[in-house]
Protein backbone atom coordinates (compact mmCIF):
# COMPACT_ATOMS: atom_id res chain seq x y z
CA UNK A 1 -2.02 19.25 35.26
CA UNK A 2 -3.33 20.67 31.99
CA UNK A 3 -3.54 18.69 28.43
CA UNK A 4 0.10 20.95 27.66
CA UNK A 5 2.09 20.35 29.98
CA UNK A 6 4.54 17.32 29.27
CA UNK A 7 5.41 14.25 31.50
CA UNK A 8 8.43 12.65 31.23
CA UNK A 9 8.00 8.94 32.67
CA UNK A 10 11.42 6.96 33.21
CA UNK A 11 11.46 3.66 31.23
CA UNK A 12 13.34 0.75 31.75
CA UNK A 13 14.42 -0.57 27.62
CA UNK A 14 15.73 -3.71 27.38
CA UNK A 15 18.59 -4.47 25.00
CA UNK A 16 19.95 -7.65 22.60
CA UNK A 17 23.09 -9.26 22.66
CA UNK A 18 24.56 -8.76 19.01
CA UNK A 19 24.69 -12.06 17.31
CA UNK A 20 26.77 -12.00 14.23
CA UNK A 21 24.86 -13.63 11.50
CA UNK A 22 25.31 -14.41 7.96
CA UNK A 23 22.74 -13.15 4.90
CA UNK A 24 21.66 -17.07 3.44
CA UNK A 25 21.38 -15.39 -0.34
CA UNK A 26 24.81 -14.50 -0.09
CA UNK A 27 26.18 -17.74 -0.25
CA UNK A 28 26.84 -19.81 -3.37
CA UNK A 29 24.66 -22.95 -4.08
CA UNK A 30 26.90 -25.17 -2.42
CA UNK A 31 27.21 -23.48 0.34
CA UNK A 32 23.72 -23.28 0.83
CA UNK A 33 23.53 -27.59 0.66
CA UNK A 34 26.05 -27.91 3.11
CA UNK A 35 23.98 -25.42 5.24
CA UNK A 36 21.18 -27.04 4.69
CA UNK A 37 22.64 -30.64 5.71
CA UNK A 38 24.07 -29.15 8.91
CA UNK A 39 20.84 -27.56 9.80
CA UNK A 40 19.01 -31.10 9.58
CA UNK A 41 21.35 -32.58 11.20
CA UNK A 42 22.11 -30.44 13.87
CA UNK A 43 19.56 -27.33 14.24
CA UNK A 44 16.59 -29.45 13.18
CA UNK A 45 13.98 -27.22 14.57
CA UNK A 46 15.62 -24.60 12.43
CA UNK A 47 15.42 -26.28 9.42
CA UNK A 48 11.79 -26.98 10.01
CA UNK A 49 11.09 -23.37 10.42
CA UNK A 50 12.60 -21.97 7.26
CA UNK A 51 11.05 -24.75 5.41
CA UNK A 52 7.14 -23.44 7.05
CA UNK A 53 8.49 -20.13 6.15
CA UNK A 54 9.92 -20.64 2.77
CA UNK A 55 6.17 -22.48 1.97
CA UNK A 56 4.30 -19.36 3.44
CA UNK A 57 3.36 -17.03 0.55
CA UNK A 58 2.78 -14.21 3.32
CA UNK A 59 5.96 -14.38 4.32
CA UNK A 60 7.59 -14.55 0.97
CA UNK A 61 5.94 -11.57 -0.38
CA UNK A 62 6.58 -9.21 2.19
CA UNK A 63 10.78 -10.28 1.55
CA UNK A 64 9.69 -9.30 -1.56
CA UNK A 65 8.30 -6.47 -1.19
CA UNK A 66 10.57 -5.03 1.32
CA UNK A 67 13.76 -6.56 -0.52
CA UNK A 68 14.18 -8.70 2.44
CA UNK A 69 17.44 -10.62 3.22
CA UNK A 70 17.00 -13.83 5.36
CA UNK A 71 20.35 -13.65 8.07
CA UNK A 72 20.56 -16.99 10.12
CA UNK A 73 23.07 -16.34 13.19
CA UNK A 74 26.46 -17.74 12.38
CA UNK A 75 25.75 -20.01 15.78
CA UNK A 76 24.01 -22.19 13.23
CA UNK A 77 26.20 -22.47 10.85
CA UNK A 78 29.17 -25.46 10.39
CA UNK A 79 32.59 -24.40 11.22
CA UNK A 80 34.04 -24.10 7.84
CA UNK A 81 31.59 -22.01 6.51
CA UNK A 82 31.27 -19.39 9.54
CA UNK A 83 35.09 -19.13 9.37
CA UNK A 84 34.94 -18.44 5.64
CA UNK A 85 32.06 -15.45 6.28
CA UNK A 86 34.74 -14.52 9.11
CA UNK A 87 37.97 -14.43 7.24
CA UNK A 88 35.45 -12.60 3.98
CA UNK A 89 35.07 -9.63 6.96
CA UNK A 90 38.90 -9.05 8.13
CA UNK A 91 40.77 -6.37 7.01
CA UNK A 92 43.26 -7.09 4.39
């Protein structure tokens, strides 16, 4: 086989389950405390990583710099405000 010639190898990709999640700066200040109270609560090791990550400049820059949205899966968030993101995406 010379350098030109192409091979084609069959590769076996595996794919996510889609997880609907929720963009954290779009909710109002409230909304954000009673996320945060229900992550403490209830998703504790959740709430400890965004608080290592909100304290890591590295990670805070490159948000920054790519205009980065933080989304949190709506699995973590309390039933009143996932339905309120739900009802915000329904055709009127």
């Amino acid at each position: 086989m010379n350098e030109l010639e192409e091979v084609e190898y069959t590769e076996i990709v595996g794919v996510g389950k889609y997880m609907p999640s929720i963009s954290i700066s779009s909710l109002s200040s409230e909304e954000k405390r009673q996320l945060w109270t229900h992550l403490k609560a209830y998703h504790p090791d959740v709430a400890a990583y965004l608080t290592i990550a909100s304290g890591d400049g590295g990670f805070c820059k490159l948000m920054s710099e790519f205009d980065g949205d933080l989304m949190l899966s709506e699995d973590y968030f309390p039933a009143e405000l996932k339905r309120k993101h739900q009802s915000k995406l329904l055709p009127v």
